[in-house]
PDB file of N, CA and C in Angstrom:
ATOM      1  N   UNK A   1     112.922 151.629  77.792  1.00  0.00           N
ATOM      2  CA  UNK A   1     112.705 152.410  78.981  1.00  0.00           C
ATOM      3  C   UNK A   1     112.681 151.443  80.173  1.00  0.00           C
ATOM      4  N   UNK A   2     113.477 151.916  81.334  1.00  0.00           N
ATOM      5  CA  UNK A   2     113.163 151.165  82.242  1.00  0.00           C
ATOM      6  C   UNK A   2     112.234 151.983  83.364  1.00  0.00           C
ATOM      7  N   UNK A   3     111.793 151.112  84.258  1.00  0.00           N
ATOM      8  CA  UNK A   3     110.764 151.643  85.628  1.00  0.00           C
ATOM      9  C   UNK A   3     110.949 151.136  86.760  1.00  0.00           C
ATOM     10  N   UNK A   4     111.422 151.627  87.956  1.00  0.00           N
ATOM     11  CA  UNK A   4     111.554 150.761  89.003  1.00  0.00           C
ATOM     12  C   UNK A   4     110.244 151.409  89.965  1.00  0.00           C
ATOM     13  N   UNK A   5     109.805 150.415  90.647  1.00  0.00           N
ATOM     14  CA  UNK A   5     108.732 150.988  91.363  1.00  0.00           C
ATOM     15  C   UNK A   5     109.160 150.449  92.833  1.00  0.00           C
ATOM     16  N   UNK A   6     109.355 151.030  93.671  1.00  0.00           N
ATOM     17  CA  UNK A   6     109.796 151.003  94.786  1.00  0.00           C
ATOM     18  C   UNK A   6     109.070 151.724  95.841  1.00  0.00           C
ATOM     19  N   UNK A   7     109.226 150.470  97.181  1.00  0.00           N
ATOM     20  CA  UNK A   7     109.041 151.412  98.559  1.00  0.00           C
ATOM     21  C   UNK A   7     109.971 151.264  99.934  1.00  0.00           C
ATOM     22  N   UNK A   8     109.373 151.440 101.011  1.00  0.00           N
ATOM     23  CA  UNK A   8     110.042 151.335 101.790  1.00  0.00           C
ATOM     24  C   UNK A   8     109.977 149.434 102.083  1.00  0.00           C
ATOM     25  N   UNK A   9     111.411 148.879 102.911  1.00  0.00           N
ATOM     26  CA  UNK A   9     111.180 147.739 102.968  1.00  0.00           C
ATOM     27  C   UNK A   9     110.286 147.126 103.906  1.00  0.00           C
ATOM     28  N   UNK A  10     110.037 147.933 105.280  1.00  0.00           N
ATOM     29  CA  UNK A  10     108.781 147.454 105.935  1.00  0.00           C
ATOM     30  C   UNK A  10     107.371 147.426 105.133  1.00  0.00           C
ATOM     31  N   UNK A  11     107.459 148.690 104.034  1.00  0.00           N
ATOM     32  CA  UNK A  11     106.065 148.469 104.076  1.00  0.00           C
ATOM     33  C   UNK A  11     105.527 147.439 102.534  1.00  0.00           C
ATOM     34  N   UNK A  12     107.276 147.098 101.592  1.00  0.00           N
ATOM     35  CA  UNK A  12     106.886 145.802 101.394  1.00  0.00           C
ATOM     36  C   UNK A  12     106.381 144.811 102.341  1.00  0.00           C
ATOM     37  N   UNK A  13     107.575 144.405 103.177  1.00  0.00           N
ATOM     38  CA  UNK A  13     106.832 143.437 104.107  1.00  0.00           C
ATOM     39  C   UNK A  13     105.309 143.091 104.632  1.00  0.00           C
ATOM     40  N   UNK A  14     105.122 144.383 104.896  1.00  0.00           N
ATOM     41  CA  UNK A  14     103.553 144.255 105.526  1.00  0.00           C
ATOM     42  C   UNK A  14     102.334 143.600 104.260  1.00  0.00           C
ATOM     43  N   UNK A  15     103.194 144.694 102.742  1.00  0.00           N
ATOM     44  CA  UNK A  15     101.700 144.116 101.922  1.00  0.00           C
ATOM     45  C   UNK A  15     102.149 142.584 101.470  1.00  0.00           C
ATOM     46  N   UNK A  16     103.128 142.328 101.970  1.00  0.00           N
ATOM     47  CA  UNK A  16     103.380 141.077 101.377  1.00  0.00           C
ATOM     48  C   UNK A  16     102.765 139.925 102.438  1.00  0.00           C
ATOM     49  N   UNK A  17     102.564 140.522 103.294  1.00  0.00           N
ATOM     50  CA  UNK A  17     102.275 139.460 104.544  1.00  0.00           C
ATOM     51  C   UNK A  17     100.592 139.162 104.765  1.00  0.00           C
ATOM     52  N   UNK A  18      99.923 140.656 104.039  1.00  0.00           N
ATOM     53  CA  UNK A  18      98.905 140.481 104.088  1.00  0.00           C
ATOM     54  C   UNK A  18      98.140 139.801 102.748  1.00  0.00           C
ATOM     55  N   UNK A  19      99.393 139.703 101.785  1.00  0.00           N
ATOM     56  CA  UNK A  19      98.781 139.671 100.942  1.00  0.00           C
ATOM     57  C   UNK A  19      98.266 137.497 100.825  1.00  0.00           C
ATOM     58  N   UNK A  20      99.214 137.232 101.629  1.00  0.00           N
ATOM     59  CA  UNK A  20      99.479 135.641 102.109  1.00  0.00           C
ATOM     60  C   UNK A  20      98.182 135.204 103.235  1.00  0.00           C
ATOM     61  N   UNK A  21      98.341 136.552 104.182  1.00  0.00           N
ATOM     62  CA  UNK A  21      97.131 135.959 105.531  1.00  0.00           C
ATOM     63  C   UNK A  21      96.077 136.149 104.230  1.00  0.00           C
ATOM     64  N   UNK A  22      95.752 136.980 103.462  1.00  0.00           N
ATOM     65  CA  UNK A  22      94.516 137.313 102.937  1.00  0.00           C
ATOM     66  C   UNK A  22      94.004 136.244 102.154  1.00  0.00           C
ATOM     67  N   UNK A  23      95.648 135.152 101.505  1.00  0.00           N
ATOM     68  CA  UNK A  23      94.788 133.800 100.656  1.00  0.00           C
ATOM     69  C   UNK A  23      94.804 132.791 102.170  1.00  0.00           C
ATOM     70  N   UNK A  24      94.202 133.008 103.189  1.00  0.00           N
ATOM     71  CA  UNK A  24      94.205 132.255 104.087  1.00  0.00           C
ATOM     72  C   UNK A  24      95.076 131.192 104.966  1.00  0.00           C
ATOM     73  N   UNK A  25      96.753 131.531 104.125  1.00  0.00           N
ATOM     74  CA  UNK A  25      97.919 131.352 104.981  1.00  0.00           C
ATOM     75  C   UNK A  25      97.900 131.615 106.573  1.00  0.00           C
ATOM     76  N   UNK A  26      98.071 130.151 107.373  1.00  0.00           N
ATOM     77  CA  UNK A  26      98.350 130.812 109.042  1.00  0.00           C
ATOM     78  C   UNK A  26      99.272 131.827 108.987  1.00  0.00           C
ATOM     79  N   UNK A  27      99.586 132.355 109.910  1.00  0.00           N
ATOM     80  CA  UNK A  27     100.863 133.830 110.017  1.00  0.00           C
ATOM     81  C   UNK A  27     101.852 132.860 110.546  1.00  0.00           C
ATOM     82  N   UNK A  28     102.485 132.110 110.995  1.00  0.00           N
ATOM     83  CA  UNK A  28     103.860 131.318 110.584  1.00  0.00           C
ATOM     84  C   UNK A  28     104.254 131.105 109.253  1.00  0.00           C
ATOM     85  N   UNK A  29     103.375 130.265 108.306  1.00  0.00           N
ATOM     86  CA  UNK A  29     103.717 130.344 106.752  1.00  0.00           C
ATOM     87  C   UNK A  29     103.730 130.945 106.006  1.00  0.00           C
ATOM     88  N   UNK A  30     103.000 131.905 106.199  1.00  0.00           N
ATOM     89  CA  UNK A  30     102.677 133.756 105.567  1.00  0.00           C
ATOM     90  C   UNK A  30     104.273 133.768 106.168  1.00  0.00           C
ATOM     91  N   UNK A  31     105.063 133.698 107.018  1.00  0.00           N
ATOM     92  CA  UNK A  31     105.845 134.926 107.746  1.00  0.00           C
ATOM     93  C   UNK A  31     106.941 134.199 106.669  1.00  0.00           C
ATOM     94  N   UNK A  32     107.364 132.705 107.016  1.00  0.00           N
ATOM     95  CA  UNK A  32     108.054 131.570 106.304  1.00  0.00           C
ATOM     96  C   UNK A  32     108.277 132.432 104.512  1.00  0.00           C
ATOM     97  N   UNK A  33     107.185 132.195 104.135  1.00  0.00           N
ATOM     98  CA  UNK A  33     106.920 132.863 102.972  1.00  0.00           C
ATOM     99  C   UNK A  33     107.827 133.916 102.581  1.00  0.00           C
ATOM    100  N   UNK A  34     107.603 134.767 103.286  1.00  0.00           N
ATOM    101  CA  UNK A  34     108.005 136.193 103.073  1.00  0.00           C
ATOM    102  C   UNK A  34     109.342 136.286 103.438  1.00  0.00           C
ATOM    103  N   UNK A  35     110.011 135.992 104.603  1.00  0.00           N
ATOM    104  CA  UNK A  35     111.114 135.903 105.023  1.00  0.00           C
ATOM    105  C   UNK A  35     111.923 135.357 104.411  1.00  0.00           C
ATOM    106  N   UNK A  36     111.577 133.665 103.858  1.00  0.00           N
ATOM    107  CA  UNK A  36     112.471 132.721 103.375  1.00  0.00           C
ATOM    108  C   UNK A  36     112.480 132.997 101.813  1.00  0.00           C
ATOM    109  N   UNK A  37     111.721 133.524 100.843  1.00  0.00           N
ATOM    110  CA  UNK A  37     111.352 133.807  99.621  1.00  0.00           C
ATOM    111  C   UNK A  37     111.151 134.971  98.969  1.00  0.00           C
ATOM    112  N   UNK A  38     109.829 136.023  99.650  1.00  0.00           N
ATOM    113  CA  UNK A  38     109.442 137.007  98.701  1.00  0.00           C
ATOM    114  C   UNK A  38     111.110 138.070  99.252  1.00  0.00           C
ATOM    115  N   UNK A  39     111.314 137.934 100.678  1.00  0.00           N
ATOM    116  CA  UNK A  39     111.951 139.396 100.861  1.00  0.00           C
ATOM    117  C   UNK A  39     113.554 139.146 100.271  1.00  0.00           C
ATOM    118  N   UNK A  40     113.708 137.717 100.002  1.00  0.00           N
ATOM    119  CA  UNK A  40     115.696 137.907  99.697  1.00  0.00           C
ATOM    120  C   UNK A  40     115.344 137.992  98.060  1.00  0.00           C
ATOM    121  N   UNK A  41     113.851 137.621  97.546  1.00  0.00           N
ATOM    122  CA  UNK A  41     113.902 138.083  96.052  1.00  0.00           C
ATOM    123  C   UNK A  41     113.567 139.626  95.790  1.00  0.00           C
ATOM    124  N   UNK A  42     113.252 139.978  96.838  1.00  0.00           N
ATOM    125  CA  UNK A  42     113.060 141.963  96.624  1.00  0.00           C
ATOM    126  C   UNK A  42     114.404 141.901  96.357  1.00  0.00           C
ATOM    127  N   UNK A  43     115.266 142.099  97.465  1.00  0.00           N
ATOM    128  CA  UNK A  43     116.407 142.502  97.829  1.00  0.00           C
ATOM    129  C   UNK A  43     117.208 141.860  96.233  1.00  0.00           C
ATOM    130  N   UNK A  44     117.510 140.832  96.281  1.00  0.00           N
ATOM    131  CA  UNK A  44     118.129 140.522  94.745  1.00  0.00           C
ATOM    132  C   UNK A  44     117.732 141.386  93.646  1.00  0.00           C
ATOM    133  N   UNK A  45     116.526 141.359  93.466  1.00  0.00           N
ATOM    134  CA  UNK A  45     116.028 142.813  92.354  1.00  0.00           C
ATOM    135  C   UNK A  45     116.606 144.066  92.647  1.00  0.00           C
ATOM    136  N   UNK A  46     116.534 144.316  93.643  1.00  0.00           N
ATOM    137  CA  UNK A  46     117.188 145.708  94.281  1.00  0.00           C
ATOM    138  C   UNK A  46     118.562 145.992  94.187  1.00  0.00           C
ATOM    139  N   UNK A  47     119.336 145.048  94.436  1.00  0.00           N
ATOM    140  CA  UNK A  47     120.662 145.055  94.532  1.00  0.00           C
ATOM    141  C   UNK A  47     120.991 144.636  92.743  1.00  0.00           C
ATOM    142  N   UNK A  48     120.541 143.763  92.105  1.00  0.00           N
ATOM    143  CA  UNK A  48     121.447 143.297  90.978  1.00  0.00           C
ATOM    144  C   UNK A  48     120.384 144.361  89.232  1.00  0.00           C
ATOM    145  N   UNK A  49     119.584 144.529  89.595  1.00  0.00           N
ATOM    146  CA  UNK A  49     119.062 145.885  88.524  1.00  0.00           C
ATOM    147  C   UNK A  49     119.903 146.512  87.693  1.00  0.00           C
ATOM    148  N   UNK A  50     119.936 146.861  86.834  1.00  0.00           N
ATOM    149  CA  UNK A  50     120.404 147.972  86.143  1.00  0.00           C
ATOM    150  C   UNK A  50     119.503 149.366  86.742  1.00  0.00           C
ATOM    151  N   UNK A  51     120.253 150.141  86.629  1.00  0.00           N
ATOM    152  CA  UNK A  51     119.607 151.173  87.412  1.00  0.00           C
ATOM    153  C   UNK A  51     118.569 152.057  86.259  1.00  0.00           C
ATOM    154  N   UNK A  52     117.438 152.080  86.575  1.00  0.00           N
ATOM    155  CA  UNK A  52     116.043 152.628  86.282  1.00  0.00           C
ATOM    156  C   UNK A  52     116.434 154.129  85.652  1.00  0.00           C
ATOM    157  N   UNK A  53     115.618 154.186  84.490  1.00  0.00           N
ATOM    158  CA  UNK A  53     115.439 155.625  84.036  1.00  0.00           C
ATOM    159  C   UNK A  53     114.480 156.408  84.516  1.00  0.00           C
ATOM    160  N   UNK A  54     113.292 155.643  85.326  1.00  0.00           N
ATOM    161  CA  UNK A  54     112.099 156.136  85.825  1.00  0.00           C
ATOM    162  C   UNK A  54     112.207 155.325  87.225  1.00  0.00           C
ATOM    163  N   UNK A  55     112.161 156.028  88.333  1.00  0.00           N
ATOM    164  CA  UNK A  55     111.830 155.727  89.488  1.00  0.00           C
ATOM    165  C   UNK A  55     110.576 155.946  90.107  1.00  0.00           C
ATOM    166  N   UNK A  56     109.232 155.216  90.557  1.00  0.00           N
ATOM    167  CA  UNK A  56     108.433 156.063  91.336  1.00  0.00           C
ATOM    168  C   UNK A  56     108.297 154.870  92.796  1.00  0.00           C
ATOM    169  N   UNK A  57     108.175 156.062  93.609  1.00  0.00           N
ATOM    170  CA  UNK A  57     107.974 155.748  95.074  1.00  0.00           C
ATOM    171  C   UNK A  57     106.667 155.739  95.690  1.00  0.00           C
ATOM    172  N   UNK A  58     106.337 154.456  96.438  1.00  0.00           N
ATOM    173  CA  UNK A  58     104.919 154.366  96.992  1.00  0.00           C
ATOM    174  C   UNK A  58     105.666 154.291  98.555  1.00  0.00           C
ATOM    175  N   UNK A  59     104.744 154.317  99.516  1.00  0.00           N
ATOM    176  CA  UNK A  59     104.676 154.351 100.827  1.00  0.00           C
ATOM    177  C   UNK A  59     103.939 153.842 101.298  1.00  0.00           C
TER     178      UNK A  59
END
């Protein structure tokens, strides 16, 4: 079985950004972080997947 759990891409961004200020990352390296790393590895998951038998959507 597969599961993709998906949301919108801003509001990855946001929990991803907080999730960096929250281990006490300044917000340049939090941003670095996210920009240069977490968001082109969403997007690679997103794009190269086999497509999901189960989809659920958060917001």
């Amino acid at each position: 079985m597969t599961v993709e759990l998906s949301c919108p891409l801003e509001v990855l961004e946001a929990r991803l950004m907080a999730r960096w200020l929250d281990l006490g990352l300044p917000e340049a390296v939090a941003r670095e972080k996210v920009e240069g790393n977490d968001l082109p590895n969403a997007r690679t998951v997103a794009e190269e997947s086999v497509p999901a038998e189960f989809r659920i959507t958060t917001g």
